[in-house]
N, C-alpha and C. Protein backbone atom coordinates (compact mmCIF):
# COMPACT_ATOMS: atom_id res chain seq x y z
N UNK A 1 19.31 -3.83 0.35
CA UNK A 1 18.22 -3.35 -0.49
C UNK A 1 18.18 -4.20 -1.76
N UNK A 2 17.12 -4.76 -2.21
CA UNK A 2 16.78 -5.51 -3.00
C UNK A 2 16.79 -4.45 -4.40
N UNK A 3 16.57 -4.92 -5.95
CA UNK A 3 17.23 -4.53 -6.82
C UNK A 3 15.44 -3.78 -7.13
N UNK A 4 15.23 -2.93 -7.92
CA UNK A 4 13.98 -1.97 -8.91
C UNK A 4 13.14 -3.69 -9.17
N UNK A 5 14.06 -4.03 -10.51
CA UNK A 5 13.72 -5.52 -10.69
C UNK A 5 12.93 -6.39 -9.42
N UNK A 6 13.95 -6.47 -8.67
CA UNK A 6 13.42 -7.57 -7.76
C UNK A 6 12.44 -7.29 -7.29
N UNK A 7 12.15 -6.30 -7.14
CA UNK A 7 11.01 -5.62 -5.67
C UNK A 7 9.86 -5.68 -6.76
N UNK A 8 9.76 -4.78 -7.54
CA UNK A 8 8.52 -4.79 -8.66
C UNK A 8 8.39 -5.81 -8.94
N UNK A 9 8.60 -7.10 -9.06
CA UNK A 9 8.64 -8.49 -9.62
C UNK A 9 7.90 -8.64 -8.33
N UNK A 10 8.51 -8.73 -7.06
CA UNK A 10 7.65 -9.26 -5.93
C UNK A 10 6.26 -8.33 -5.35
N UNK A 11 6.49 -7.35 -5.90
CA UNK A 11 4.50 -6.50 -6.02
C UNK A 11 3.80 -7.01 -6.90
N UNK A 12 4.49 -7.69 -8.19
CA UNK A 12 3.37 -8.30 -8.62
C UNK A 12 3.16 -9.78 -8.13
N UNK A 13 4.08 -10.60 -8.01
CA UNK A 13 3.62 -11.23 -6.89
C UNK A 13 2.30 -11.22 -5.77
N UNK A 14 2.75 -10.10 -5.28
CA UNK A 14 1.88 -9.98 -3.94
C UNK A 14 0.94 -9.60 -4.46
N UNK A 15 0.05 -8.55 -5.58
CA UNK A 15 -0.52 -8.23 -6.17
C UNK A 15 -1.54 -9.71 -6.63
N UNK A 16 -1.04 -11.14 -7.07
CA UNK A 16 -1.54 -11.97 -7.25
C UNK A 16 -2.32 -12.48 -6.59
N UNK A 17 -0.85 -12.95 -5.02
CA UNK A 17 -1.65 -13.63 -3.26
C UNK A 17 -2.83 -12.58 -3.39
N UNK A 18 -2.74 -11.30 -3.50
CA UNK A 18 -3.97 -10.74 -2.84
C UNK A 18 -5.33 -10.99 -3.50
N UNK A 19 -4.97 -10.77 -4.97
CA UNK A 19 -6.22 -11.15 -5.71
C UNK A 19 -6.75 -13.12 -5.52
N UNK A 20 -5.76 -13.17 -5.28
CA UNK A 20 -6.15 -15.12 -4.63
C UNK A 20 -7.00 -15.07 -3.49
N UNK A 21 -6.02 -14.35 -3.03
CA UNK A 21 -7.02 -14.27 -1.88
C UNK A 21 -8.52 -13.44 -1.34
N UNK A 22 -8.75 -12.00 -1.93
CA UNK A 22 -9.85 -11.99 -1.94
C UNK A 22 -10.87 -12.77 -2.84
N UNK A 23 -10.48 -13.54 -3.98
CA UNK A 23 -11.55 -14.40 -4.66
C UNK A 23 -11.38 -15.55 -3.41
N UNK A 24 -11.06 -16.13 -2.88
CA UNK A 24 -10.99 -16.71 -1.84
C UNK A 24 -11.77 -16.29 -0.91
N UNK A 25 -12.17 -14.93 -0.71
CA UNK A 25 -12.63 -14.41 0.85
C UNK A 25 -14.03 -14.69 0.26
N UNK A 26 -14.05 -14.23 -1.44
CA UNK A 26 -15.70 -14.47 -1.87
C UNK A 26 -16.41 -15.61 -1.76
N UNK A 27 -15.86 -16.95 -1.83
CA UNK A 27 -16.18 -18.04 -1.59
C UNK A 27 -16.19 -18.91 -0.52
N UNK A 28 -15.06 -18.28 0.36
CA UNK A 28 -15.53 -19.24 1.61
C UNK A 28 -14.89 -17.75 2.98
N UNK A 29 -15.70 -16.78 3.23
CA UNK A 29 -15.62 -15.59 4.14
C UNK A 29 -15.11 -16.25 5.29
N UNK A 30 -15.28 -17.20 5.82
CA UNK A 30 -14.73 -17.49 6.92
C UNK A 30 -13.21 -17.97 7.28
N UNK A 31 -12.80 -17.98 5.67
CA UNK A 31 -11.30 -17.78 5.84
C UNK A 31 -10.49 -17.02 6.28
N UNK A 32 -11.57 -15.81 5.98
CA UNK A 32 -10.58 -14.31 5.69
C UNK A 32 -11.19 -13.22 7.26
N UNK A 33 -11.96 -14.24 8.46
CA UNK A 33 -12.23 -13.52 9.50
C UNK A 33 -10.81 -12.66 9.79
N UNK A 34 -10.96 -11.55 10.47
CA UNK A 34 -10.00 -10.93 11.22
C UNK A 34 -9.17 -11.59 12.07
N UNK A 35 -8.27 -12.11 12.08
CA UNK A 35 -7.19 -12.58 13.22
C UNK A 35 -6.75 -11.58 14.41
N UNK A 36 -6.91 -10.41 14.40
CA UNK A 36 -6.56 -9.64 15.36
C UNK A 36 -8.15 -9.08 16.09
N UNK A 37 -9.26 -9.85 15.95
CA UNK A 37 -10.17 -9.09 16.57
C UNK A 37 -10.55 -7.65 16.30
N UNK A 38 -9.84 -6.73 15.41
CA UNK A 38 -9.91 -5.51 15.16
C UNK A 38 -10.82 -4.97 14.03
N UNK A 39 -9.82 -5.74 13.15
CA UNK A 39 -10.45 -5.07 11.43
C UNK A 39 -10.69 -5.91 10.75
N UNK A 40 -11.81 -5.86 10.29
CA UNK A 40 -12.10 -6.77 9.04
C UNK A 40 -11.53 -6.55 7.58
N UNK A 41 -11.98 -7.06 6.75
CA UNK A 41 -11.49 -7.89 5.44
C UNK A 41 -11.39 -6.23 4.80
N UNK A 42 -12.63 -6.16 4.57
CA UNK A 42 -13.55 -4.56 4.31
C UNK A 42 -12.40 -3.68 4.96
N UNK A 43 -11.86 -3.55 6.25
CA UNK A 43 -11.35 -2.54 6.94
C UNK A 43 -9.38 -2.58 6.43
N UNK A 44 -9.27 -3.58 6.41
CA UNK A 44 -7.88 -3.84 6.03
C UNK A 44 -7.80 -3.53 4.61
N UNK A 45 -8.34 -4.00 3.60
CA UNK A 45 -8.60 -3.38 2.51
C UNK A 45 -8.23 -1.90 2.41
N UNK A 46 -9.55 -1.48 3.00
CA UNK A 46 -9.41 0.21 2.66
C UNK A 46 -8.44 0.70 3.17
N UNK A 47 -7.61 -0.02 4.78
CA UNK A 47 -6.12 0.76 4.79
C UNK A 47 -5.34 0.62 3.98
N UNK A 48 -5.24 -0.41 3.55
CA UNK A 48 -4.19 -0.51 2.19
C UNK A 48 -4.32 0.04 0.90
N UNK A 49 -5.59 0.35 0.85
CA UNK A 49 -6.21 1.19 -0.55
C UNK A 49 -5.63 2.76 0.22
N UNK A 50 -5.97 3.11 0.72
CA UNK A 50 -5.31 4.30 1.16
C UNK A 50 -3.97 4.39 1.52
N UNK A 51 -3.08 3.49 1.79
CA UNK A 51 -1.65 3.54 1.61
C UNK A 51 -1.48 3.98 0.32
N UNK A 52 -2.09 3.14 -0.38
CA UNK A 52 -1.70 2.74 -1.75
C UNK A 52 -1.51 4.51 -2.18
N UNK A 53 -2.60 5.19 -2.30
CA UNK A 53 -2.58 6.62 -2.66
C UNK A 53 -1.43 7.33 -2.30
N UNK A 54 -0.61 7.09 -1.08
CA UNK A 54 0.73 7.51 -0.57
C UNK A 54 1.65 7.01 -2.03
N UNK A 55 1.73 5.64 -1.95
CA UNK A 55 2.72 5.58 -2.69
C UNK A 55 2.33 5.85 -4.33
N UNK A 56 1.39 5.81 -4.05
CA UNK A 56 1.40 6.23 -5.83
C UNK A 56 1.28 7.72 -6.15
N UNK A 57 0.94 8.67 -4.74
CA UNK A 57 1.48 9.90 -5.03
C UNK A 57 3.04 10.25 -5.22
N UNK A 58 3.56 9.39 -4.53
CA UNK A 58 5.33 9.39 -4.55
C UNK A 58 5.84 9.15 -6.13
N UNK A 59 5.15 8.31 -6.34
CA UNK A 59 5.34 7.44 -7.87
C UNK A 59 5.52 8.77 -8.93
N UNK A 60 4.44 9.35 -9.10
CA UNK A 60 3.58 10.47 -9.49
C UNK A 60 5.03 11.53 -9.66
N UNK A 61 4.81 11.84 -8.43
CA UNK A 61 5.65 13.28 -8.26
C UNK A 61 7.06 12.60 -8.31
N UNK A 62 7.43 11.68 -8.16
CA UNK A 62 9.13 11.68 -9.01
C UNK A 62 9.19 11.31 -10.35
N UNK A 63 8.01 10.82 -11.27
CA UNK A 63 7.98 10.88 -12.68
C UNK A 63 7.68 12.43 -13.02
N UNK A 64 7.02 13.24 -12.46
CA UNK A 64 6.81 14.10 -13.16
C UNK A 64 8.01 15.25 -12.70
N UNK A 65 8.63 15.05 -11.78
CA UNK A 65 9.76 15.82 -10.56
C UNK A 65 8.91 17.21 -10.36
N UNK A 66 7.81 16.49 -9.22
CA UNK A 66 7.40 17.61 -9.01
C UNK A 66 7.24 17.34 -6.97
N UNK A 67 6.48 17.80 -6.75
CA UNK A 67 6.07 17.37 -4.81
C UNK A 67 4.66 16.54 -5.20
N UNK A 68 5.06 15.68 -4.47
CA UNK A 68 3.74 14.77 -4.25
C UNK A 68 2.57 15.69 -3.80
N UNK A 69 1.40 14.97 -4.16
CA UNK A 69 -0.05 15.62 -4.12
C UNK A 69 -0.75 14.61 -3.46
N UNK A 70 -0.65 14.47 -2.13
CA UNK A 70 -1.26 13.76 -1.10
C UNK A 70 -2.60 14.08 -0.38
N UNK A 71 -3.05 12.68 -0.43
CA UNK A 71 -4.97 13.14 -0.38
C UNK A 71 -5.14 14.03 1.37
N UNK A 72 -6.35 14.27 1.39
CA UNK A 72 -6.47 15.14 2.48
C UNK A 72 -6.25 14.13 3.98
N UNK A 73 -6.48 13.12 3.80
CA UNK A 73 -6.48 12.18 5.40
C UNK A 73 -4.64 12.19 5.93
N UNK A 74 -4.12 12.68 4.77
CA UNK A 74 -2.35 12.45 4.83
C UNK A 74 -2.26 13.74 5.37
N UNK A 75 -0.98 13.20 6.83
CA UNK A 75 -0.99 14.64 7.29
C UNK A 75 0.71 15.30 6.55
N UNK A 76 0.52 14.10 5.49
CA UNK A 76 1.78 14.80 4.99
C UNK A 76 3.40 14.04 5.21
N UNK A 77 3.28 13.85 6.52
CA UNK A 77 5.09 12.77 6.73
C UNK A 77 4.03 11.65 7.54
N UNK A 78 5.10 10.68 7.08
CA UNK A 78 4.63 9.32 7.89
C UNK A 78 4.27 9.54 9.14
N UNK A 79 3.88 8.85 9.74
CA UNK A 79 3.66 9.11 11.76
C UNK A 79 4.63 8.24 11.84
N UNK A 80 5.05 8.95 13.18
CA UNK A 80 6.27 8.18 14.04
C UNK A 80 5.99 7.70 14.86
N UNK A 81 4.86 7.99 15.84
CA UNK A 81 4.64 7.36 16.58
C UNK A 81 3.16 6.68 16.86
N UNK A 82 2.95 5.87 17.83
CA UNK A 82 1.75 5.05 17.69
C UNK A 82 0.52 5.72 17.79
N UNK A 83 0.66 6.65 18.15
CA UNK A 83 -0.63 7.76 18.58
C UNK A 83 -0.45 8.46 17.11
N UNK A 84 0.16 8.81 16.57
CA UNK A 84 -0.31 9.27 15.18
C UNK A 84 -0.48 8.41 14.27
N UNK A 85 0.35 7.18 14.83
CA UNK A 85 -0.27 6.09 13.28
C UNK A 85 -2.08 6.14 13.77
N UNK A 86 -2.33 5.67 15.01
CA UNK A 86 -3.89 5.50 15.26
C UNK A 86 -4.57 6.50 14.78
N UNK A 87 -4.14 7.42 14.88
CA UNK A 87 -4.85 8.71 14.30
C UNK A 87 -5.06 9.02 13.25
N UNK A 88 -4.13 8.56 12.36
CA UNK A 88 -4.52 8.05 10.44
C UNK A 88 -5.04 7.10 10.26
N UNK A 89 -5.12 6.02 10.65
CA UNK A 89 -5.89 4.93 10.86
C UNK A 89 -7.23 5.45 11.13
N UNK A 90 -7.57 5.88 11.87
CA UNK A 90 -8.86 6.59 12.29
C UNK A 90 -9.31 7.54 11.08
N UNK A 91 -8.59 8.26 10.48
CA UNK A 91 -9.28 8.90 9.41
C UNK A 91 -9.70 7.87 8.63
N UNK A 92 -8.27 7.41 7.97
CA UNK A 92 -9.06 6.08 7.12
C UNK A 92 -9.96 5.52 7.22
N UNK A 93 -10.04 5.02 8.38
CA UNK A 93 -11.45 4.36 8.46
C UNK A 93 -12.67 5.46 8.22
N UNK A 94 -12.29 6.26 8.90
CA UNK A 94 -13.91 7.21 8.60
C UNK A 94 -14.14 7.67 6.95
N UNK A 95 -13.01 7.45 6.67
CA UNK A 95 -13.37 7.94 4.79
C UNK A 95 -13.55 6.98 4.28
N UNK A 96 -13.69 6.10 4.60
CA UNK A 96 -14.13 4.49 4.00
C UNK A 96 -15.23 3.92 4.47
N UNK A 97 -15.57 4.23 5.68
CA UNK A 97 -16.86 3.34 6.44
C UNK A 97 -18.04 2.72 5.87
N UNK A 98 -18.22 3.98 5.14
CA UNK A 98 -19.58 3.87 4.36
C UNK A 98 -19.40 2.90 2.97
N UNK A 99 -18.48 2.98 2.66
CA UNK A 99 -18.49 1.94 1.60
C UNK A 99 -18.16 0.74 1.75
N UNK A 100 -18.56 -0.05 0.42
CA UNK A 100 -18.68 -1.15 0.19
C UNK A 100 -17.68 -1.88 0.17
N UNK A 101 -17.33 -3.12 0.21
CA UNK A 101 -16.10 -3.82 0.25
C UNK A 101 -16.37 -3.82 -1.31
N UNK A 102 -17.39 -4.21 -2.21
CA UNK A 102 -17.11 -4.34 -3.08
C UNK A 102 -16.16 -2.91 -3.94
N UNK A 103 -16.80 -1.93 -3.39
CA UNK A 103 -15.97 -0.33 -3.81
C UNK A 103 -14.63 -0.58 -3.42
N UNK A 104 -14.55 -0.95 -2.72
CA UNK A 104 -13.28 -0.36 -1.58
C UNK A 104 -11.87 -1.97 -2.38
N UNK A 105 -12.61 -2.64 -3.17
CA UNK A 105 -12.09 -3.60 -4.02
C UNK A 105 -11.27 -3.09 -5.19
N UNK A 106 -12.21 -2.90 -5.73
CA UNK A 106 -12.67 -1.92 -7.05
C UNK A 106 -10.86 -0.84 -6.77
N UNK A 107 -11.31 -0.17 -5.96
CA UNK A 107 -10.46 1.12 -5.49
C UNK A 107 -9.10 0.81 -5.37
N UNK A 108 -8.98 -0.61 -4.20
CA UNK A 108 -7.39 -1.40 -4.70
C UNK A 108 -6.99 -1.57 -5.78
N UNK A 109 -7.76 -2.53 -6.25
CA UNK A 109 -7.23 -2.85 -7.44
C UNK A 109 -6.83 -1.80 -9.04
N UNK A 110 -7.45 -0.80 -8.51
CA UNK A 110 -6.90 0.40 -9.98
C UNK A 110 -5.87 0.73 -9.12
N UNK A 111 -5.70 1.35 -7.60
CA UNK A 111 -4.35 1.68 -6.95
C UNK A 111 -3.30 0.91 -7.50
N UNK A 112 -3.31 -0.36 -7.04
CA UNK A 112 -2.20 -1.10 -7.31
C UNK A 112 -1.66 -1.74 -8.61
N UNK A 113 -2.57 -1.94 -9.30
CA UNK A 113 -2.54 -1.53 -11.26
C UNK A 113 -1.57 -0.29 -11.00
N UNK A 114 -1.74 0.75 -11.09
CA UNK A 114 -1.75 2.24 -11.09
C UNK A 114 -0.18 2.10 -11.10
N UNK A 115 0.11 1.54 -9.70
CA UNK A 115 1.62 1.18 -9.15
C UNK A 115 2.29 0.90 -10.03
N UNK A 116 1.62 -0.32 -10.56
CA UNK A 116 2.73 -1.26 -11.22
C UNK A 116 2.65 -0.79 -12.52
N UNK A 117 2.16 0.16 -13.13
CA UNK A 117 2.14 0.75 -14.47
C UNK A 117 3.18 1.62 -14.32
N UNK A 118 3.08 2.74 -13.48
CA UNK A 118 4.21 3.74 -13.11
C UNK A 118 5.40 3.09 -12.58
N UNK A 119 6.02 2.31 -12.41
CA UNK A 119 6.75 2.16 -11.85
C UNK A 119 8.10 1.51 -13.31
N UNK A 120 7.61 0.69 -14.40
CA UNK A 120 8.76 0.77 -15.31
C UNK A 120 8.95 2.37 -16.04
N UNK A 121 8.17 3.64 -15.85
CA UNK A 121 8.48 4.43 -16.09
C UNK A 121 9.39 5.54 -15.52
N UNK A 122 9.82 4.91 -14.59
CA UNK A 122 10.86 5.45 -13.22
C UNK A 122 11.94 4.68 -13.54
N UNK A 123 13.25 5.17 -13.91
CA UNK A 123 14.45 4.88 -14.31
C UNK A 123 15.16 4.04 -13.00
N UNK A 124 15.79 3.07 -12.69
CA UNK A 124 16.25 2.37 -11.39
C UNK A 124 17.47 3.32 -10.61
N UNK A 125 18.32 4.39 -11.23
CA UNK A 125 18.91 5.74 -11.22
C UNK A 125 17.77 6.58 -10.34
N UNK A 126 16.82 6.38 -10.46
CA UNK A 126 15.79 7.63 -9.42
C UNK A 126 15.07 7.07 -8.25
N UNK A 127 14.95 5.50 -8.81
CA UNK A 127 14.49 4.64 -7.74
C UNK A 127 15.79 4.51 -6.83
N UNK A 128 17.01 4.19 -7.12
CA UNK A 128 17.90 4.23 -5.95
C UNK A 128 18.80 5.17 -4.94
N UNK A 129 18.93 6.23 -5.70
CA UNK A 129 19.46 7.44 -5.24
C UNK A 129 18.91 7.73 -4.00
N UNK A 130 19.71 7.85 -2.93
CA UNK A 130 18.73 8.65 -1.76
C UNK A 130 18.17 10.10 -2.29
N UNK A 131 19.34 10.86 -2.58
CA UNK A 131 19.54 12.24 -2.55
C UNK A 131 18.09 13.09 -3.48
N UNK A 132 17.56 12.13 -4.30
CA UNK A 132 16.88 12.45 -6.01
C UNK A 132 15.37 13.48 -4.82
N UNK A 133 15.20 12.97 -3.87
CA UNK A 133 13.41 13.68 -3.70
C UNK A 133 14.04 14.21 -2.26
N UNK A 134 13.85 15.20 -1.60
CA UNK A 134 13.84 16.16 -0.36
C UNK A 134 12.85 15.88 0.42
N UNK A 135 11.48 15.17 -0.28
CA UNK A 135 9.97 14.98 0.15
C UNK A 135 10.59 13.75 0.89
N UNK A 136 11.40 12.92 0.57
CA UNK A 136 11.82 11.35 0.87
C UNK A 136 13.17 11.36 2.69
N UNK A 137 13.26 12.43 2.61
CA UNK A 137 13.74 13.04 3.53
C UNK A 137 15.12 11.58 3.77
N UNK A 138 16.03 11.74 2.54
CA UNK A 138 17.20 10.60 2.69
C UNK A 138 17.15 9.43 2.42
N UNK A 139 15.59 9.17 2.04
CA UNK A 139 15.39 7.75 1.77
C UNK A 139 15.16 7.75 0.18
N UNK A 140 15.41 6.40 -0.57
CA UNK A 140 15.80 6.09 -1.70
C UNK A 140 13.99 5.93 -1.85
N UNK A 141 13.64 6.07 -3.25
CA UNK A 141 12.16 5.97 -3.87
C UNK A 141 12.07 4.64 -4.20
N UNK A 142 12.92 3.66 -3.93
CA UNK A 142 12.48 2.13 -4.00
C UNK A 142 12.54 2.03 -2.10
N UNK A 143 12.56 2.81 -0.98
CA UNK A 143 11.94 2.46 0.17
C UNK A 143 10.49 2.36 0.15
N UNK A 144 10.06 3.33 -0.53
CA UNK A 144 8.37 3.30 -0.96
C UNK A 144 8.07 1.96 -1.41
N UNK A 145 8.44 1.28 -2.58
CA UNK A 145 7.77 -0.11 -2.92
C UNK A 145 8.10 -0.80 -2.11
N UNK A 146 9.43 -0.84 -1.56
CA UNK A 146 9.41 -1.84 -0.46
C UNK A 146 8.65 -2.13 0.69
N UNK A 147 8.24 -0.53 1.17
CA UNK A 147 7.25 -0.12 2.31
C UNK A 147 5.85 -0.66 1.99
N UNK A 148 5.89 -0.73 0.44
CA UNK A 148 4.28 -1.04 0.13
C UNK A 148 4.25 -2.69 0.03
N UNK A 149 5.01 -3.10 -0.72
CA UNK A 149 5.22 -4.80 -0.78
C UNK A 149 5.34 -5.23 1.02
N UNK A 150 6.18 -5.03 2.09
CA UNK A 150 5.69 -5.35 3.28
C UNK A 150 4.75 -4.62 3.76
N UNK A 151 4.06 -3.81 3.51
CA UNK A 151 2.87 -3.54 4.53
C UNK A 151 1.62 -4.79 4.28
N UNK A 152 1.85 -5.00 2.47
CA UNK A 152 0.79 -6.07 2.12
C UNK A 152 0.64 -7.23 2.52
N UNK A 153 2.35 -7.53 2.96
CA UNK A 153 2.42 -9.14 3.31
C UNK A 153 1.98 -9.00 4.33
N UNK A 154 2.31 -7.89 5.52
CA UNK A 154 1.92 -7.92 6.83
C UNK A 154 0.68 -8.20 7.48
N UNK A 155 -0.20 -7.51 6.18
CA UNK A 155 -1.57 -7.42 6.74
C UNK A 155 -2.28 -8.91 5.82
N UNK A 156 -1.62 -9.27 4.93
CA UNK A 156 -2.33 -10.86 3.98
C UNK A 156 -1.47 -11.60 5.43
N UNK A 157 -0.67 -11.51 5.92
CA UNK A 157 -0.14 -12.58 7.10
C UNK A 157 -1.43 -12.41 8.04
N UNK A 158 -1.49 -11.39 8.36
CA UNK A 158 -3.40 -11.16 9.70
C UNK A 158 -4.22 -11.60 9.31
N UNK A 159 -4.31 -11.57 8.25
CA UNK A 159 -5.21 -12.24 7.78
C UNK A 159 -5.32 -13.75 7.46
N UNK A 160 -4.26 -14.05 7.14
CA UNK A 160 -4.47 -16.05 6.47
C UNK A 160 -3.55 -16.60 7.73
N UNK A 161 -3.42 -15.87 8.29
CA UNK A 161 -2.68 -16.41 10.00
C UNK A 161 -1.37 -17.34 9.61
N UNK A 162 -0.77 -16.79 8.48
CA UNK A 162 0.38 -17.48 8.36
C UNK A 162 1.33 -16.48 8.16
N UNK A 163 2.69 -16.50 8.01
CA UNK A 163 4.03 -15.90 7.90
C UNK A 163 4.65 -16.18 6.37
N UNK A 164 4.16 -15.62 5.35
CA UNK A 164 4.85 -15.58 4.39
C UNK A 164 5.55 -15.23 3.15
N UNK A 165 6.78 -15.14 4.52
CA UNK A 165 8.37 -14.35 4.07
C UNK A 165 9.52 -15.55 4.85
């Protein structure tokens, strides 16, 4: 496990690639086609804008030590399996459809601001502890940034069809 430091240092990082890269998608769109045939620019976006609300409810409720306040598409614990990830996936998308990439921009970018504001206010003592949240079910509150820093690379990798980690 990488250090509070390290990991928040590499969200803002990734926080950068991404903003590179959607000013990138604005100028030449055919960079940023879908590599998996599935989801577009627009669609990958809004899953990650809606992750984002996961972890910044986590953020939330261990600064304030209270239970996270997770939006309605969250059924609450991660999915375990592939039929329930599709099945949040599927909400997501339907609570997003209608909007705009430019919204659904907009919407990242205060999420992940949001992140990286809350996050020097979380002592590295609460970020590493497994034991500190019951909601975390054994897992330490820096698995969350970590979970969020690779989900981003995963999906900026589908997208720019490269590997980089």
């Amino acid at each position: 496990m990488a250090s509070v430091k390290d990991t928040v240092d590499a969200l803002r990082i990734e926080y950068k690639l991404w903003q590179g890269l959607l000013l990138n998608c604005k100028e030449k769109p055919e960079d940023c086609a879908p590599r998996d045939n599935v989801w577009t620019l627009k669609d990958v976006l809004a899953h990650l804008t809606s992750w984002q609300q996961i972890t910044l409810a986590r953020l939330v409720a261990a600064r304030l030590k209270e239970e996270p306040e997770y939006p309605d598409w969250f059924p609450g614990a991660d999915p375990e399996t592939d039929e329930e990830t599709d099945r949040v996936n599927a909400a997501i998308y339907e609570a997003y459809k209608d909007q705009s990439l430019t919204e659904i921009k907009k919407e990242w970018d205060l999420r992940f601001s949001e992140i990286l504001l809350v996050c020097p206010l979380i002592s590295d003592q609460e970020f590493t502890d497994p034991g500190n949240y019951a909601w975390l079910q054994g897992y330490p509150l820096l698995a969350v940034l970590e979970g969020t820093l690779e989900h981003h690379r995963e999906h900026r990798d589908s997208l720019t069809g490269k590997n980089t980690r």
